[in-house]
N, C-alpha and C. Protein backbone atom coordinates (compact mmCIF):
# COMPACT_ATOMS: atom_id res chain seq x y z
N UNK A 1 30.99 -12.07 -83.07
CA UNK A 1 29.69 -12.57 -82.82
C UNK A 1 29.73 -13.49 -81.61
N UNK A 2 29.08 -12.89 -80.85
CA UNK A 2 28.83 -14.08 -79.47
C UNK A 2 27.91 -14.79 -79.29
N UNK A 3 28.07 -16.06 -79.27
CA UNK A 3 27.45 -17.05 -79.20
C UNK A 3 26.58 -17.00 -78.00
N UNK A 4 25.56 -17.34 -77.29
CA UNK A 4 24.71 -17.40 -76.65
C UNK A 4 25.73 -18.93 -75.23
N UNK A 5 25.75 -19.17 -74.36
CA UNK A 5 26.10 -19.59 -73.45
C UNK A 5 25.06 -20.68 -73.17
N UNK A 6 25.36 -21.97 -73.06
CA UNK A 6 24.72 -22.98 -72.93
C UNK A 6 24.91 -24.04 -71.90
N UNK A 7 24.14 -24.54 -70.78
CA UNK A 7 24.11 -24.88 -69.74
C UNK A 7 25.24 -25.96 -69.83
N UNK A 8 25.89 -26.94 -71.03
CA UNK A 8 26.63 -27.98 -70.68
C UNK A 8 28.07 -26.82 -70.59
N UNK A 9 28.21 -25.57 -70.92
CA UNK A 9 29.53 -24.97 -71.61
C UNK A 9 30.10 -24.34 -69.70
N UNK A 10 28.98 -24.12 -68.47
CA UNK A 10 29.62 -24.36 -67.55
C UNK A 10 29.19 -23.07 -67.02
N UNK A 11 29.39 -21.75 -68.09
CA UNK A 11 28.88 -20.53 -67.98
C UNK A 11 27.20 -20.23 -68.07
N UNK A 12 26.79 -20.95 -67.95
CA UNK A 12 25.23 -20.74 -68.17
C UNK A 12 24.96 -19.64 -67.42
N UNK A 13 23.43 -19.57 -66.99
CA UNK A 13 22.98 -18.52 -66.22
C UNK A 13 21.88 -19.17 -65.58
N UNK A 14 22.30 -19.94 -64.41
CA UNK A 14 21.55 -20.54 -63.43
C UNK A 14 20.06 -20.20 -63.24
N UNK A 15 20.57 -19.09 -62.82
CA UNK A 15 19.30 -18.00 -62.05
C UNK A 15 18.29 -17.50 -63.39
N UNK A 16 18.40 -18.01 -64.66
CA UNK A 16 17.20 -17.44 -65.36
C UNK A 16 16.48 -18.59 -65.47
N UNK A 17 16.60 -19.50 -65.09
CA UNK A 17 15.66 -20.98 -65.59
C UNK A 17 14.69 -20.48 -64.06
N UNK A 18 13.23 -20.98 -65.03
CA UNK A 18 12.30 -20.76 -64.50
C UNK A 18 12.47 -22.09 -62.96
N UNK A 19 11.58 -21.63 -62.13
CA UNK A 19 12.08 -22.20 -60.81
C UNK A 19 10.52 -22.74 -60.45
N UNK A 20 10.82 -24.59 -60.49
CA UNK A 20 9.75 -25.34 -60.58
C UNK A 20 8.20 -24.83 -59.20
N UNK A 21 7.46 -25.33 -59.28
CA UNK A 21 6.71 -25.44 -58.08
C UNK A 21 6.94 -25.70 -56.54
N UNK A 22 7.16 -26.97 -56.51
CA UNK A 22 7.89 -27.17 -55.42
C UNK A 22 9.48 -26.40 -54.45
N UNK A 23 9.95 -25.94 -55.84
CA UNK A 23 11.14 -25.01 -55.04
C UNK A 23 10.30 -23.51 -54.56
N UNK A 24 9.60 -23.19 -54.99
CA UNK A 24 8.64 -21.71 -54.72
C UNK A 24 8.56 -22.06 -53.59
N UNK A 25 7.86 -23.21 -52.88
CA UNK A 25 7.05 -23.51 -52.09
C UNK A 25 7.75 -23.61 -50.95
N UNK A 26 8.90 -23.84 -50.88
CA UNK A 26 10.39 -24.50 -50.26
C UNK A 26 10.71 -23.09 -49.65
N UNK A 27 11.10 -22.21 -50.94
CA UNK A 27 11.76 -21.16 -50.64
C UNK A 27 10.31 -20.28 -49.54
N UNK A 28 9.22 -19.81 -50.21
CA UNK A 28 8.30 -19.31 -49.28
C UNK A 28 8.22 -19.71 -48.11
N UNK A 29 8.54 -21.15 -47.59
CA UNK A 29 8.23 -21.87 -46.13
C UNK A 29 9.40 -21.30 -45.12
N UNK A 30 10.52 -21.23 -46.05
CA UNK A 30 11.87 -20.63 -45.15
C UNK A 30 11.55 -19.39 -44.76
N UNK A 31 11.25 -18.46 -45.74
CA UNK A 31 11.02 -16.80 -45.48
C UNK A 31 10.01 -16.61 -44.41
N UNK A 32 8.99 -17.76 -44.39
CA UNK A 32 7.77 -17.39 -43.47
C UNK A 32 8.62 -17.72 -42.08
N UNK A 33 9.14 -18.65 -41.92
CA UNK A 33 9.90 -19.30 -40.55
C UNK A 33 11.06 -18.40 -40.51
N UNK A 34 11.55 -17.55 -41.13
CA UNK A 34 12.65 -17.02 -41.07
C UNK A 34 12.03 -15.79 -40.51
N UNK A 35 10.98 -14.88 -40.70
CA UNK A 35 10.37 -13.89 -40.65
C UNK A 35 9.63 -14.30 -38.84
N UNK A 36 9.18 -15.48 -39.61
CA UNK A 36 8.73 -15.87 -37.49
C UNK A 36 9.53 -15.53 -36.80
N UNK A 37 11.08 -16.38 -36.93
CA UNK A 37 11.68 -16.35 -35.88
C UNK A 37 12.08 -14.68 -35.94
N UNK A 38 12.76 -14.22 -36.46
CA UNK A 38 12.98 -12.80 -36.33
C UNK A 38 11.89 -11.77 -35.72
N UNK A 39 10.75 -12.23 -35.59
CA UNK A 39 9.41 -11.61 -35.11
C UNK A 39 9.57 -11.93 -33.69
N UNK A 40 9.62 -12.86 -33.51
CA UNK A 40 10.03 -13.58 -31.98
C UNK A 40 11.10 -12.68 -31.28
N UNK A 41 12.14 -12.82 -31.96
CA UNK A 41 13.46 -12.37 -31.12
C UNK A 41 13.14 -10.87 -31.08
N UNK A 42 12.82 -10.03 -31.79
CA UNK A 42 12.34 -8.19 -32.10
C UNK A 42 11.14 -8.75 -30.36
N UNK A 43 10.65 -9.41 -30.73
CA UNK A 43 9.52 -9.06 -29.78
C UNK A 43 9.85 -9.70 -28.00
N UNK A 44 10.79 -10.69 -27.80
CA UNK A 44 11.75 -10.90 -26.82
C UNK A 44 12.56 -9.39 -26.44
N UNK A 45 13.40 -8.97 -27.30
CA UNK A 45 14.21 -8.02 -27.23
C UNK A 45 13.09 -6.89 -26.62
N UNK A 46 12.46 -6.47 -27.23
CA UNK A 46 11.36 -5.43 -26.48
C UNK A 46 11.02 -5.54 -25.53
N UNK A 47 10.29 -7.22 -24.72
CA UNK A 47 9.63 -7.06 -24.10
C UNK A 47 11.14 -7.07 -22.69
N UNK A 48 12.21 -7.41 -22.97
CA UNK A 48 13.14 -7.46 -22.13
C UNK A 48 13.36 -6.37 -21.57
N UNK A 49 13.45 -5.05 -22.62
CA UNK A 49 14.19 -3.88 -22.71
C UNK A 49 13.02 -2.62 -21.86
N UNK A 50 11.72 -2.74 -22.11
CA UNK A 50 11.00 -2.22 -21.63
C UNK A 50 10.88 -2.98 -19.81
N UNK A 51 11.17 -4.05 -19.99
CA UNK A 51 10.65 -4.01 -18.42
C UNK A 51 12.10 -3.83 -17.80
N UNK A 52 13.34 -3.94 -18.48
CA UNK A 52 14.62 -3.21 -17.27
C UNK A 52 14.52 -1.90 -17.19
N UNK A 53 13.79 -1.38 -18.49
CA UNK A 53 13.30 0.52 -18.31
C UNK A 53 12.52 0.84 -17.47
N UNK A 54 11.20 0.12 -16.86
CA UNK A 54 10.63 0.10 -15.85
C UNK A 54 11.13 -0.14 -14.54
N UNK A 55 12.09 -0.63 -14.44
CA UNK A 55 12.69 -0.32 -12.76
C UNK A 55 12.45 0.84 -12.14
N UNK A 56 12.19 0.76 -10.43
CA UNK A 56 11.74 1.80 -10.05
C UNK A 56 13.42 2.58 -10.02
N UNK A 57 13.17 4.05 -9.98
CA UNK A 57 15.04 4.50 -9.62
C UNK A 57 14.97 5.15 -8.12
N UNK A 58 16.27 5.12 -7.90
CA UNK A 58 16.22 5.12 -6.45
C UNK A 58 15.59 6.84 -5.91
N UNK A 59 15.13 7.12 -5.29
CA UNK A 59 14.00 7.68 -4.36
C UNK A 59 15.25 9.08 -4.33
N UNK A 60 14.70 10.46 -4.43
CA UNK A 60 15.80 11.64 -4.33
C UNK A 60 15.33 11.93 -2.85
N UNK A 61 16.21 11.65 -1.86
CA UNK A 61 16.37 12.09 -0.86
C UNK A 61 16.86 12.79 -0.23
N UNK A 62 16.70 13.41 0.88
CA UNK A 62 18.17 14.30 2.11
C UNK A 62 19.08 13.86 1.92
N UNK A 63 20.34 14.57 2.50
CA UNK A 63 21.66 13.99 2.57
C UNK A 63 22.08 12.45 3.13
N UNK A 64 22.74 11.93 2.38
CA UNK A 64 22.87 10.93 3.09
C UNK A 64 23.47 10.84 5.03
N UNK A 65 22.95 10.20 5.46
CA UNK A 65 23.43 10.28 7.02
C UNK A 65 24.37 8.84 6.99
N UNK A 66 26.24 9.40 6.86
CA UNK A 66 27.03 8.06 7.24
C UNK A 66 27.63 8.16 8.44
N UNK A 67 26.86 8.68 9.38
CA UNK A 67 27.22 8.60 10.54
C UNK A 67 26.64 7.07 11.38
N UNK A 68 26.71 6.69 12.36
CA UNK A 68 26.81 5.08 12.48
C UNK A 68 25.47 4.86 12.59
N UNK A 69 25.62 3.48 12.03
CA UNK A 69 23.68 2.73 11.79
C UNK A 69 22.99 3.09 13.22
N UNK A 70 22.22 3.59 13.30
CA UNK A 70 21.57 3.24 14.87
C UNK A 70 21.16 2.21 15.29
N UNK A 71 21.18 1.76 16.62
CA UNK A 71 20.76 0.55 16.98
C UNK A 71 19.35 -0.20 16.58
N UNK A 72 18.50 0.70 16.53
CA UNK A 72 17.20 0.72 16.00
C UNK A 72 16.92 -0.21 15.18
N UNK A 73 17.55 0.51 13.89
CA UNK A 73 17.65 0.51 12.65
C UNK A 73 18.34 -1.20 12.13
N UNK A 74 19.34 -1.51 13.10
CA UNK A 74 20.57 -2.84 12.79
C UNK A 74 19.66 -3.49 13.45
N UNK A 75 18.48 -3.39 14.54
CA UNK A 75 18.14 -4.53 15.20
C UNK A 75 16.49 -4.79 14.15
N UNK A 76 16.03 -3.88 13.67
CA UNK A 76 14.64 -3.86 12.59
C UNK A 76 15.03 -5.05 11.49
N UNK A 77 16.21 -4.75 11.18
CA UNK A 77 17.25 -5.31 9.64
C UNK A 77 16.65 -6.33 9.93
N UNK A 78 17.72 -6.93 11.28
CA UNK A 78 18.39 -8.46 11.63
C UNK A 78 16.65 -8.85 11.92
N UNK A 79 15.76 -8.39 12.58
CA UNK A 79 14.46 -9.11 13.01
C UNK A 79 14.02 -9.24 11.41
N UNK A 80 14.01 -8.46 10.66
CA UNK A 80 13.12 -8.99 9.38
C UNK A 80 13.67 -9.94 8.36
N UNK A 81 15.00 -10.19 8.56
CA UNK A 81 16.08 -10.89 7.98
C UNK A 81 15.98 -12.47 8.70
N UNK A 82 15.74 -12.42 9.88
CA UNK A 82 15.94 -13.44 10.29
C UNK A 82 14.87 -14.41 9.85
N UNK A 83 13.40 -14.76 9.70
CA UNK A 83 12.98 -15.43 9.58
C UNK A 83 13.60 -16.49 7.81
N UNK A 84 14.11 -15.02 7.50
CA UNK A 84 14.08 -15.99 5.67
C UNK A 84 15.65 -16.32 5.70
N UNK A 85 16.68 -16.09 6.38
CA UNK A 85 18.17 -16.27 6.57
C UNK A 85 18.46 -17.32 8.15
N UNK A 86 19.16 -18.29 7.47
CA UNK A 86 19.82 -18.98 8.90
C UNK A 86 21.15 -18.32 8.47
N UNK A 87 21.85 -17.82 10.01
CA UNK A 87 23.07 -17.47 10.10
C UNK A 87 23.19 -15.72 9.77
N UNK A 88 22.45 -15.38 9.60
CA UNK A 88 22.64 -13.81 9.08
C UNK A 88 23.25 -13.07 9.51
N UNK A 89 24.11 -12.13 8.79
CA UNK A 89 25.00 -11.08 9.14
C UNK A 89 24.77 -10.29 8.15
N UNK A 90 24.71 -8.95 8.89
CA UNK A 90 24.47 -7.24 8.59
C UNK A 90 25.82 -7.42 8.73
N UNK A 91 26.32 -6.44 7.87
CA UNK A 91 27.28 -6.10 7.65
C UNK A 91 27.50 -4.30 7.33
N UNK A 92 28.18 -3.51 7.45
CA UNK A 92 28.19 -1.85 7.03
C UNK A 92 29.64 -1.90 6.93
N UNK A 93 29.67 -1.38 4.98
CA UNK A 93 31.28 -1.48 4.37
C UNK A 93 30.76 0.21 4.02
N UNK A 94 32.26 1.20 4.47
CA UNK A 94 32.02 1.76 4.35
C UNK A 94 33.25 2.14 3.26
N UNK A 95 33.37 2.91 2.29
CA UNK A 95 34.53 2.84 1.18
C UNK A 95 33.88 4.45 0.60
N UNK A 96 34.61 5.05 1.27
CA UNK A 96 34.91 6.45 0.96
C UNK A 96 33.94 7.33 0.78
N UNK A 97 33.04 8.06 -0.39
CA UNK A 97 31.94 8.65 -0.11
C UNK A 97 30.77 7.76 -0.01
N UNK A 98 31.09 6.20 -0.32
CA UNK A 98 30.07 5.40 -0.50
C UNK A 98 29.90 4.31 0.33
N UNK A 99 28.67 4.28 0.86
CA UNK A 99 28.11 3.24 2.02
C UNK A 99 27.40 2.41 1.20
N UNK A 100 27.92 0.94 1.87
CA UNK A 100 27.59 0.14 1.10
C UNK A 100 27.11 -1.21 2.62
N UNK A 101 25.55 -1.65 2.44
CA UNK A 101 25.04 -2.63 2.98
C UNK A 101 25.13 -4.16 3.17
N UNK A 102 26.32 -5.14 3.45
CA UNK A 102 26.17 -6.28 2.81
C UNK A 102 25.15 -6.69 3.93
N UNK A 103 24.36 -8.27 3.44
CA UNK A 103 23.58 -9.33 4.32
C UNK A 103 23.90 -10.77 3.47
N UNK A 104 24.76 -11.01 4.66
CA UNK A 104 25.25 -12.60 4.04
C UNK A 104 24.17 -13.65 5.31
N UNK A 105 24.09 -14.82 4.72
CA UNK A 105 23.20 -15.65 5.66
C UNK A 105 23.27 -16.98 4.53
N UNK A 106 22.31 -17.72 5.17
CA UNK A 106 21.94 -19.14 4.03
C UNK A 106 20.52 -19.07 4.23
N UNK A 107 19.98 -19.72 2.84
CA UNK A 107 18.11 -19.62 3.23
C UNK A 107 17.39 -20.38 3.53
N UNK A 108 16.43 -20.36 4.11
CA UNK A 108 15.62 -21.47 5.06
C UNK A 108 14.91 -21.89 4.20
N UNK A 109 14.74 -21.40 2.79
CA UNK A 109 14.20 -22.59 2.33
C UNK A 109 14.58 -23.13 1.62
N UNK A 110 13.78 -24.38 0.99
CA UNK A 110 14.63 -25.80 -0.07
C UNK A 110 14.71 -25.34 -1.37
N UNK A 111 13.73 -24.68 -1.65
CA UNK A 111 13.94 -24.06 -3.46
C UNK A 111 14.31 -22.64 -3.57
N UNK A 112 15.05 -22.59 -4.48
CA UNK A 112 15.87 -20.88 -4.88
C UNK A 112 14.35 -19.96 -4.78
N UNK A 113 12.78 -21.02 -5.66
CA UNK A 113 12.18 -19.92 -6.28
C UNK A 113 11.04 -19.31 -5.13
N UNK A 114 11.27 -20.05 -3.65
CA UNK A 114 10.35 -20.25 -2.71
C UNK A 114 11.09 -19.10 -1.72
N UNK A 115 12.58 -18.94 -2.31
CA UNK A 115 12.84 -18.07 -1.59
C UNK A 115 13.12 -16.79 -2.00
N UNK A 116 13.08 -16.36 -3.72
CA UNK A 116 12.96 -15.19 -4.05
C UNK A 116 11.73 -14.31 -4.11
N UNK A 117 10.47 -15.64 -3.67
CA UNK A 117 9.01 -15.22 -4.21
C UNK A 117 9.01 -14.59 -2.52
N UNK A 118 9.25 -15.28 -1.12
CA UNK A 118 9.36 -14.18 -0.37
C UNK A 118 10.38 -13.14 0.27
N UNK A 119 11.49 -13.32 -0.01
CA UNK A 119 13.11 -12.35 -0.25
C UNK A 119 12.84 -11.10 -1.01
N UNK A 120 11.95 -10.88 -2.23
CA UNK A 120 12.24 -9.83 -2.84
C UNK A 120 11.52 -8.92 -2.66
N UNK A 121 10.31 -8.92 -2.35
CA UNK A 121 9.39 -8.47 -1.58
C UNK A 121 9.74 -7.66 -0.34
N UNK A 122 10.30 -8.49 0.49
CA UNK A 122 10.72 -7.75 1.57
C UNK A 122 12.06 -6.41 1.42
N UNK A 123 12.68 -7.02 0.58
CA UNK A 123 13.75 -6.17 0.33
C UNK A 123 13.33 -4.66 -0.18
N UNK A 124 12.31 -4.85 -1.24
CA UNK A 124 12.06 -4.35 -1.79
C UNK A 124 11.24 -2.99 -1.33
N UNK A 125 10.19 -3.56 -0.21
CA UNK A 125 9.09 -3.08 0.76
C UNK A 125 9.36 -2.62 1.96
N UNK A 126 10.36 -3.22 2.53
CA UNK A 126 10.71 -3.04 3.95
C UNK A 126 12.16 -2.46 4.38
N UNK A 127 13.07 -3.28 3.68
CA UNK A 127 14.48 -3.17 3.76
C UNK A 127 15.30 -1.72 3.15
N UNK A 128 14.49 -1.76 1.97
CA UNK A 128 15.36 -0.65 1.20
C UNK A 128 14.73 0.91 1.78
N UNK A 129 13.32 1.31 2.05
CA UNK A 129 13.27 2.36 2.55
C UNK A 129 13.97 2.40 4.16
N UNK A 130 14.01 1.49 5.10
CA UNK A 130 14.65 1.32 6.22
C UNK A 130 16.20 2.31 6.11
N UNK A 131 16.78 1.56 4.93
CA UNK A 131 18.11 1.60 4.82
C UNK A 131 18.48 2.75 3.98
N UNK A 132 17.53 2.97 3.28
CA UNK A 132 17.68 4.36 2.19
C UNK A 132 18.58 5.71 2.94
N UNK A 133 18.57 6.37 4.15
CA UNK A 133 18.70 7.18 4.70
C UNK A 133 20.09 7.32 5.44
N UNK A 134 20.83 5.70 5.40
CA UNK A 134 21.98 5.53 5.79
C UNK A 134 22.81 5.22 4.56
N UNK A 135 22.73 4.82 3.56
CA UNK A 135 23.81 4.17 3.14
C UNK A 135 23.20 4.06 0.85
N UNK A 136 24.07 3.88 0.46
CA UNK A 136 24.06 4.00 -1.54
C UNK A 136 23.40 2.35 -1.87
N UNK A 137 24.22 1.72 -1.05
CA UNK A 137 24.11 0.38 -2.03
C UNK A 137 23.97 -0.84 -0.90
N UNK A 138 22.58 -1.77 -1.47
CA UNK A 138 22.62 -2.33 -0.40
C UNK A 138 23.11 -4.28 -1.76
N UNK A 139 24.23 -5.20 -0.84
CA UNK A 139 24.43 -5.93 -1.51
C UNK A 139 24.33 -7.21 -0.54
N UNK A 140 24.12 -9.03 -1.26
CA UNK A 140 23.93 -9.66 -0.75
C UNK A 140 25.26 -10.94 -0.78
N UNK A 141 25.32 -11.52 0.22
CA UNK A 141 26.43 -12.88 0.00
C UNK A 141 25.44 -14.10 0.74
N UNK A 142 24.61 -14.77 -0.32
CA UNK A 142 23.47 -15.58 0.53
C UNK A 142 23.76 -16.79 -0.57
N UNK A 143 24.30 -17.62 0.45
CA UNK A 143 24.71 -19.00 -0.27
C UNK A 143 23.96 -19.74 -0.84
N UNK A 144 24.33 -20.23 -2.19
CA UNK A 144 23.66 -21.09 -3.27
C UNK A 144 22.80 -20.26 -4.19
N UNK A 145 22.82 -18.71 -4.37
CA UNK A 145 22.25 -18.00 -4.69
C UNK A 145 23.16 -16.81 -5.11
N UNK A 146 22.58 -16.14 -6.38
CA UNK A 146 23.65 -15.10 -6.81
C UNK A 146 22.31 -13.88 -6.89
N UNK A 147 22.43 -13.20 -5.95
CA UNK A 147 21.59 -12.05 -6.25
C UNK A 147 22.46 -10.39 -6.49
N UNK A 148 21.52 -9.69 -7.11
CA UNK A 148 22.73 -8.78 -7.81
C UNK A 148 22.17 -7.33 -6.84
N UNK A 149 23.79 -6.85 -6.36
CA UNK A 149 23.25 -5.78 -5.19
C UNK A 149 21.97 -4.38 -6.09
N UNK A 150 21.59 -4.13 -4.84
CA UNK A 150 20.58 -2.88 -5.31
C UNK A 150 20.86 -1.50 -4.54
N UNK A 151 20.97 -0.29 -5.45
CA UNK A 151 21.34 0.60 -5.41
C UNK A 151 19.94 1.51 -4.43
N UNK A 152 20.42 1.75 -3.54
CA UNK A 152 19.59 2.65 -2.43
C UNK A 152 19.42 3.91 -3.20
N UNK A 153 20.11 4.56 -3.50
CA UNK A 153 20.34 6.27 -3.77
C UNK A 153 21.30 6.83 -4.85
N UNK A 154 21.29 7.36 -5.20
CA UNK A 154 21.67 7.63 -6.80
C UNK A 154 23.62 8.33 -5.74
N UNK A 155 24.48 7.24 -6.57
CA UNK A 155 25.76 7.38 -6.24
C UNK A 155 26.43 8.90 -6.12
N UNK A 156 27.01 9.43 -5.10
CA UNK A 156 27.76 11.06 -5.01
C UNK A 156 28.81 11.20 -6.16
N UNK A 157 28.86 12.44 -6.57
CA UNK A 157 29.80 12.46 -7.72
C UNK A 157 31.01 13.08 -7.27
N UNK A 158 32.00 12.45 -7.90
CA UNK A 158 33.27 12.80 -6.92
C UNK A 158 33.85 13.71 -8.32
């Protein structure tokens, strides 16, 4: 015959005692804030993931031409480069089937965000179709600033 288990004997059963008012209320406030924040981060995560899916992809073009930049072309760069870069250098690294663009310089202006609001724009508008026709990847070395290179043309498969 088994005796029934009684809260001083150690074995009780916690979890059947009815669970006052105030703990309901406790426990509901966590689940709601717990459910927020998880609503938050699902909806961060999305809105992150959809706009790196929205990038434009690089443009299907003619063959690439790695025959040498034309003068044209290196003096268009350096004039549109120059107003937003002190010190600028074009650079053309060339590494096997792949042409690669650097532009190192420093920026004329005082805040990072004064100079990405007009830097990216241009790159974006002016620079990259310019350059599309010569070269895969265009990358930057612009001091006090880490910008991440951008891909001209979808890489040759070796």
């Amino acid at each position: 015959m088994s005796q029934p288990s009684s809260p001083a004997s150690g074995t009780g059963h916690d979890l059947e005692r009815p669970a006052n008012e105030a703990e309901t209320r406790r426990e509901s406030r966590w689940t709601l804030w717990s459910l927020g924040l998880l609503a938050v981060v699902f909806l961060g995560a999305t809105w992150t993931f959809a706009r790196f899916t929205r990038l434009p992809a690089p443009a299907a073009l003619g063959p690439v031409n790695h025959g040498p930049l034309p003068a044209a072309v290196r003096e268009a760069v350096l004039a549109k480069l120059a107003p937003h870069l002190d010190g600028v250098d074009f650079i053309e690294m060339p590494n096997g089937a792949v042409r690669e663009f650097r532009i190192k310089g420093r920026p004329k202006y005082d805040l990072a965000q004064d100079f990405h609001k007009a830097f990216r724009p241009l790159v974006a508008t002016e620079l990259r179709p310019l350059l599309q026709p010569y070269g895969e990847i265009l990358s930057f070395e612009i001091k006090a600033l880490d910008l991440p290179p951008m891909r001209l043309r979808a890489l040759p498969n070796d």
